[in-house]
Protein backbone atom coordinates (compact mmCIF):
# COMPACT_ATOMS: atom_id res chain seq x y z
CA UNK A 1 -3.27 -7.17 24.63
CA UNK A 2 -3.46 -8.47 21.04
CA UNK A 3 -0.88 -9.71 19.40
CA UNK A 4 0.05 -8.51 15.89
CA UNK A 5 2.17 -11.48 13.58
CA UNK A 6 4.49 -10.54 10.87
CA UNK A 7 5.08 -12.16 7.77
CA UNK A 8 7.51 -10.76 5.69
CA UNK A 9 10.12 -12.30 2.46
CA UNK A 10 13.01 -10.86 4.84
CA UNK A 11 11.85 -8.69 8.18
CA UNK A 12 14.66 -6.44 8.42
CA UNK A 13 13.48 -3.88 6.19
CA UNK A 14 12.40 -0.06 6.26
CA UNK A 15 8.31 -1.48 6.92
CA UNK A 16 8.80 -3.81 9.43
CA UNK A 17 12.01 -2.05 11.25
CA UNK A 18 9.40 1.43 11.56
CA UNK A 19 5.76 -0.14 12.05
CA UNK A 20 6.18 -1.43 15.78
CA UNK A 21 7.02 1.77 17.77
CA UNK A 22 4.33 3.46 15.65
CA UNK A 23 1.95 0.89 15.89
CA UNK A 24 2.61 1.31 20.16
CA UNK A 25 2.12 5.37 19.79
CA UNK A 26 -1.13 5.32 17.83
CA UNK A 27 -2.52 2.26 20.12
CA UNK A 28 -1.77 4.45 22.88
CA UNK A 29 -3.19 7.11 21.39
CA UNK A 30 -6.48 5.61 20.35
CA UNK A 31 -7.07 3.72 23.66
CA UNK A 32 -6.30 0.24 22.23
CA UNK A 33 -3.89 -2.38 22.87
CA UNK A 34 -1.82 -3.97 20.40
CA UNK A 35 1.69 -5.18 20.09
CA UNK A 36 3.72 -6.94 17.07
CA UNK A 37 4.72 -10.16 19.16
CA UNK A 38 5.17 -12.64 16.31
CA UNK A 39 7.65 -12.10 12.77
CA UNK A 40 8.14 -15.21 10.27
CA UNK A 41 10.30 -14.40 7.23
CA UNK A 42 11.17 -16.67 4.14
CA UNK A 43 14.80 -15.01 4.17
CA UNK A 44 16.50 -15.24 7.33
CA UNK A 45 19.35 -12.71 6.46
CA UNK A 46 18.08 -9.55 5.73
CA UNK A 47 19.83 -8.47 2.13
CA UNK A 48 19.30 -4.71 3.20
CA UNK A 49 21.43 -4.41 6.53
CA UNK A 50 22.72 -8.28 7.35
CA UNK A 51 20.20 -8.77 10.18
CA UNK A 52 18.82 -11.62 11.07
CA UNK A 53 15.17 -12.98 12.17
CA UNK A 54 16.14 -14.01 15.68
CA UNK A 55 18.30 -10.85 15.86
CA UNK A 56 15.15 -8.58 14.57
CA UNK A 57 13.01 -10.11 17.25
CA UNK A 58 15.16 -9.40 19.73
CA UNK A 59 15.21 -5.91 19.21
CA UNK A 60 11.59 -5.79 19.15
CA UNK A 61 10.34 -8.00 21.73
CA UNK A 62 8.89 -10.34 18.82
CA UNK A 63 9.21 -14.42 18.86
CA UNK A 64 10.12 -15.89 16.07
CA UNK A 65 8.35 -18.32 14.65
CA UNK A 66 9.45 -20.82 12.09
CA UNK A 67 6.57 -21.53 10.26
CA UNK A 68 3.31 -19.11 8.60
CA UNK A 69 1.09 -21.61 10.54
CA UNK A 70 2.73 -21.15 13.97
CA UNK A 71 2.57 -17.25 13.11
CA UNK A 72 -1.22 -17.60 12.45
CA UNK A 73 -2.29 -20.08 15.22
CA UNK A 74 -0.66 -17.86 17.32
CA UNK A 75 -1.29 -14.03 16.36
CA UNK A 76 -4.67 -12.37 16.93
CA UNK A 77 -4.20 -10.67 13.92
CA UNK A 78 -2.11 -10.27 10.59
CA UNK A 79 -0.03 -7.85 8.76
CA UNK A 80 1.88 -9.17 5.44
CA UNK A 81 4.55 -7.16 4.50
CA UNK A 82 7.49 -7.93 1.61
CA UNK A 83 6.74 -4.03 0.42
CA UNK A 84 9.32 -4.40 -2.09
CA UNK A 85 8.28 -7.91 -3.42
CA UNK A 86 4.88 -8.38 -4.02
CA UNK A 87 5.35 -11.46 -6.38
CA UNK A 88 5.24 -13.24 -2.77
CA UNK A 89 1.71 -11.55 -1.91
CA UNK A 90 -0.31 -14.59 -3.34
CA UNK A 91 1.68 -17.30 -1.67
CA UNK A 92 1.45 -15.52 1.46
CA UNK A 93 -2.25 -15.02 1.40
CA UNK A 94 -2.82 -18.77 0.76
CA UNK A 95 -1.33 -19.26 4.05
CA UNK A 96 -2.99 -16.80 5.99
CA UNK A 97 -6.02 -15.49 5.17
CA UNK A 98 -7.24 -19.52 5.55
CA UNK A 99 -7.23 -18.68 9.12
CA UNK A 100 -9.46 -15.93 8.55
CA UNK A 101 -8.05 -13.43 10.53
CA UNK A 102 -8.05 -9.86 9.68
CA UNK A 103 -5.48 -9.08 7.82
CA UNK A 104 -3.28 -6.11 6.55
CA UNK A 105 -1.29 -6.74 3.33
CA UNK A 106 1.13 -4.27 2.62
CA UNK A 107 1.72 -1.81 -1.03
CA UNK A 108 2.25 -2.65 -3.28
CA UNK A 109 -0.43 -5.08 -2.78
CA UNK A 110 0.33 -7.40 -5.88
CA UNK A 111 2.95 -8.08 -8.93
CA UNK A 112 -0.30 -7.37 -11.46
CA UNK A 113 -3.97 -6.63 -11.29
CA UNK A 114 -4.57 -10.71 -12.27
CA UNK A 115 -2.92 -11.55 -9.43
CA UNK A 116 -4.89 -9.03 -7.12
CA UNK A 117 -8.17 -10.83 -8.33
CA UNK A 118 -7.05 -14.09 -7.22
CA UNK A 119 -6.12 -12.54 -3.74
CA UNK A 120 -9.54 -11.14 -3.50
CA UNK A 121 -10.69 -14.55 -4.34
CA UNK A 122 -9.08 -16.04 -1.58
CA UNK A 123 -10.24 -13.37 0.95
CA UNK A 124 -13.82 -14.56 -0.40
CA UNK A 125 -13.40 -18.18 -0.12
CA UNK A 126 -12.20 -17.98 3.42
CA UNK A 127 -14.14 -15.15 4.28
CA UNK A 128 -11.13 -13.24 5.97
CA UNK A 129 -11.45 -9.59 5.88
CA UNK A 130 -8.09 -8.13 5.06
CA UNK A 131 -6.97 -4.06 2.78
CA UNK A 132 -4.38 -3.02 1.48
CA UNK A 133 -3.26 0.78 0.56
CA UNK A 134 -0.65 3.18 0.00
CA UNK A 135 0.25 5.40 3.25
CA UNK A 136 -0.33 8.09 0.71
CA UNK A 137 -4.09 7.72 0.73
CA UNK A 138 -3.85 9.01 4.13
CA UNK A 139 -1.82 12.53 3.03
CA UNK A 140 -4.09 14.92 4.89
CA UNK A 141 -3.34 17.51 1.96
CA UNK A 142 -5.72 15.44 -0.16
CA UNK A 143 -8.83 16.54 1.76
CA UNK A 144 -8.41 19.94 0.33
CA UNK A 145 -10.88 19.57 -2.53
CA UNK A 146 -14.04 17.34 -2.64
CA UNK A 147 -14.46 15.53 -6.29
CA UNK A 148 -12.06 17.77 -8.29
CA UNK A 149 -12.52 18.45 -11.71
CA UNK A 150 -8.39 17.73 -12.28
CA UNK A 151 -5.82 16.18 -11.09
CA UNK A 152 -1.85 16.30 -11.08
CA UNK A 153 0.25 14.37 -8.40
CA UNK A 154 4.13 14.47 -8.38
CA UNK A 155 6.54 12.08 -6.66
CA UNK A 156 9.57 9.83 -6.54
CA UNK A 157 11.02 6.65 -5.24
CA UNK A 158 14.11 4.11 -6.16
CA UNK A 159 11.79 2.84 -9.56
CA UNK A 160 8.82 3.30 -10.94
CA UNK A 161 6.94 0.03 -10.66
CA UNK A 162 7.33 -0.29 -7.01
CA UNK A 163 6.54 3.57 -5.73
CA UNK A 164 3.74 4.14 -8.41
CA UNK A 165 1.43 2.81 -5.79
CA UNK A 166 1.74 6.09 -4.53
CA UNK A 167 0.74 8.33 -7.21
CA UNK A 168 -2.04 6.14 -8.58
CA UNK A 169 -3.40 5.43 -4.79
CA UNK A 170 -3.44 9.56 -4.75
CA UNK A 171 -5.41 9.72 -8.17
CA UNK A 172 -8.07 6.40 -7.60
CA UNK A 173 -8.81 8.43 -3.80
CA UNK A 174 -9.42 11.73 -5.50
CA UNK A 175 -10.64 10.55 -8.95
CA UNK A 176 -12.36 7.34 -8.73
CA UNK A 177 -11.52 4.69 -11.82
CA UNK A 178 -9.49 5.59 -14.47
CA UNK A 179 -10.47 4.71 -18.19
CA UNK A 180 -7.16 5.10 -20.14
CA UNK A 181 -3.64 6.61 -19.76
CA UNK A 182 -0.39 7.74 -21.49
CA UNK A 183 2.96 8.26 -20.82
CA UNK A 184 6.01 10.58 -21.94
CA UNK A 185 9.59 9.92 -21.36
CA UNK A 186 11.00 13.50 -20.12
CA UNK A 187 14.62 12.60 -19.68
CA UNK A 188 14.31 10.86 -16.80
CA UNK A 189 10.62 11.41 -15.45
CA UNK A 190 7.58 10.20 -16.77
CA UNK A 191 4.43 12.01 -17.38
CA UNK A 192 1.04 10.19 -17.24
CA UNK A 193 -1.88 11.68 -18.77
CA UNK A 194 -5.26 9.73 -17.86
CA UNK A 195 -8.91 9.92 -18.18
CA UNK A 196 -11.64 9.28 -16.03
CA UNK A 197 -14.17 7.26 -16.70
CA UNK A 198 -16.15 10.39 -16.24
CA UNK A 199 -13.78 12.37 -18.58
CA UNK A 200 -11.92 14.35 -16.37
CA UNK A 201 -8.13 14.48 -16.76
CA UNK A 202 -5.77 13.46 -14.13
CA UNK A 203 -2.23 13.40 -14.74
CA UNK A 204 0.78 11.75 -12.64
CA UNK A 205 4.45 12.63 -12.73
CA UNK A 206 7.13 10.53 -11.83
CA UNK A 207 10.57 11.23 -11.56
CA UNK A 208 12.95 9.27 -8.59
CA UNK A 209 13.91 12.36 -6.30
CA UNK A 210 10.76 14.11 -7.38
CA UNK A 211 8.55 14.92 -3.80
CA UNK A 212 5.02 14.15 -2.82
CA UNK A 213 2.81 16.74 -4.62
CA UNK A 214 -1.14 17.56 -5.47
CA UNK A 215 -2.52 19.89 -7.59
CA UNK A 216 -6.43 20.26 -7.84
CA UNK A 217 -8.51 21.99 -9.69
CA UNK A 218 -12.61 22.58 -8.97
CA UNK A 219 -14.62 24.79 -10.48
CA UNK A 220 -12.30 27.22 -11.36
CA UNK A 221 -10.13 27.37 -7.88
CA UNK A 222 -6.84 25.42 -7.82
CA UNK A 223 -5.56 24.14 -4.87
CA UNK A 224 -1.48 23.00 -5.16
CA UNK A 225 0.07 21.60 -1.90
CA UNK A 226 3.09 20.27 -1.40
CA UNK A 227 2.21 16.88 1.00
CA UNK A 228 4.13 16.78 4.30
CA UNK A 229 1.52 15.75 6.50
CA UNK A 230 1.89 12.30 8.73
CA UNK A 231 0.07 10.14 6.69
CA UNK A 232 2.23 6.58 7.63
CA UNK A 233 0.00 8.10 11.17
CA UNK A 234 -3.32 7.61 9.10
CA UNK A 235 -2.28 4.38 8.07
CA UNK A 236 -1.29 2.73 11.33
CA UNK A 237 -4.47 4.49 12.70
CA UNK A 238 -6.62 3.32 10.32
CA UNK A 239 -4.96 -0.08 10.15
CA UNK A 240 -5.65 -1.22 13.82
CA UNK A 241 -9.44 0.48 13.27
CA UNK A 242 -9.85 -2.33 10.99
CA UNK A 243 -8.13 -4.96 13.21
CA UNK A 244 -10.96 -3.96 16.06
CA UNK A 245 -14.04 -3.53 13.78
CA UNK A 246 -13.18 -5.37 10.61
CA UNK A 247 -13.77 -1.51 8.77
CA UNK A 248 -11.64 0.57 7.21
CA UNK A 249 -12.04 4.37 5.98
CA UNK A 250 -12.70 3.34 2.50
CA UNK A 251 -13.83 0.47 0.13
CA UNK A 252 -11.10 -1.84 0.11
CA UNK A 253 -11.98 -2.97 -3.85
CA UNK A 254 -10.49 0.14 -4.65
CA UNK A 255 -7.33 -1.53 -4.42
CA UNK A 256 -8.44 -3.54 -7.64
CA UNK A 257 -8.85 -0.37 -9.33
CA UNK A 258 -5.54 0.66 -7.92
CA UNK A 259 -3.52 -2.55 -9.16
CA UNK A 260 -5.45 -2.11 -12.88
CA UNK A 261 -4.30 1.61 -13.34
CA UNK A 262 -0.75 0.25 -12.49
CA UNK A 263 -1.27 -2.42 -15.11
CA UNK A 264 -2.10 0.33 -17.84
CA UNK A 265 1.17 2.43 -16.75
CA UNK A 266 3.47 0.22 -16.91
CA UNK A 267 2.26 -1.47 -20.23
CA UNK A 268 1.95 2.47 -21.16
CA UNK A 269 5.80 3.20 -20.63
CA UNK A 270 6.86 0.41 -22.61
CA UNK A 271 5.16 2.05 -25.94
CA UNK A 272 5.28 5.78 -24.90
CA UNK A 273 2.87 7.82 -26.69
CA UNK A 274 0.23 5.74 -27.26
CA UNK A 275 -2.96 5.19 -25.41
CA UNK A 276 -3.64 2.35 -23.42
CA UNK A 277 -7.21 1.27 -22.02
CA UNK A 278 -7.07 0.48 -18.61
């Protein structure tokens, strides 16, 4: 068996509580053997539901450890989580990826696309293979359409800056780098018009109850599809691929491209209206 370590800013949280038992099903599934045995977290108390390391290790056959270093000497391999603080992403990846053991980082992958860069340096330095994505790459909907000629993608979440992943994961997947974007306030969505470096348009609406959509246009055939596949299933899959051949499904430097689209959108929403390069 290999054993999986957690690191996480507080490990009682929607990511960590759900990622075991389907990290068991989709070993089973795929004929391998893995098992989240270790969790470290910089919070003891979980802020969400009160829980506590020792008490989320309990329920999950987990030992806690009280240091990243005990979690690394120990683990075979790495996911870091904190999916709703990723200012603790680069301080994280100091500590582990030294070890240089594969390594899953969790969305949204970093605060800013500077401080993706210097993660990717770090994976470099150490030479530690490690990805990071949005489940929603993994939306089986998406394979619909090769290379469309457009774009749109709905969906929602708590705030914009931490469920955009989604949306521009969806786009980079489908659409490759984007060149420049703008955003409208509609009461309380936000539509973002882009271009592709190729000059195709692409366009990404947000809106905090709004659901998972893709709309795709080639060659005069649309394809609209409303995305309820099990695509946290392509990421777990996909995910312990990588932990037993050091590959994943796509280049992982799309992330970069990824974190710089963010960048654009979020500079883009605080002058509405007016173009921004990304």
């Amino acid at each position: 068996m290999k054993k999986i370590g957690f690191v996480d800013y507080f490990i009682s949280e929607w990511h960590a509580n759900s990622y075991p038992a389907w990290i068991e099903r989709i070993s089973a599934e795929m004929g391998v053997d893995y098992k989240v045995a270790y969790a470290w977290a910089e919070i003891d108390t979980s802020p969400v539901d009160g829980v506590t390391t020792r008490e989320w290790c309990e329920k999950f056959g987990a030992e806690k450890c009280a240091t990243i270093d005990e979690l690394c000497e120990k683990s075979d391999v790495i996911v870091i989580l904190s999916p709703s603080n990723p200012e603790t992403h680069l301080r994280y990846a100091e500590a582990v990826l030294k070890y240089g053991k594969r390594t899953y980082i969790d969305k949204t992958f970093a605060p800013d696309a500077k401080t993706a860069k210097e993660i990717f340096a770090l994976g470099e330095k150490y030479g530690t293979p490690f990805f990071s994505t949005s489940a929603l790459r993994y939306a089986t909907e998406l394979d619909s359409v090769n290379e469309p000629d457009s774009m749109l993608v709905t969906g929602g979440g708590s705030n914009l800056p931490e469920y955009f992943i989604h949306l521009g994961e969806m786009i980079v997947k489908k659409m490759g780098a984007i060149k420049r974007v703008k955003a409208t306030k509609n009461g309380s969505q936000w539509i973002i018009q882009a271009k592709t470096e190729s000059g195709k348009d692409a366009t990404m609406i947000y809106g905090a109850a709004m659901p998972y959509n893709a709309y795709m246009t080639k060659e005069g055939k649309e394809a609209w599809k409303s995305i309820k596949s099990p695509f946290f299933d392509g990421l777990i899959a996909d995910m312990l691929n990588f932990f037993e051949t050091g590959k994943t499904s796509f280049d992982p430097a799309e992330t970069l491209k990824v974190m710089g689209l963010r960048d654009a959108v979020l500079t883009a929403t605080e002058n509405p209206d007016v173009e921004i390069e990304v």
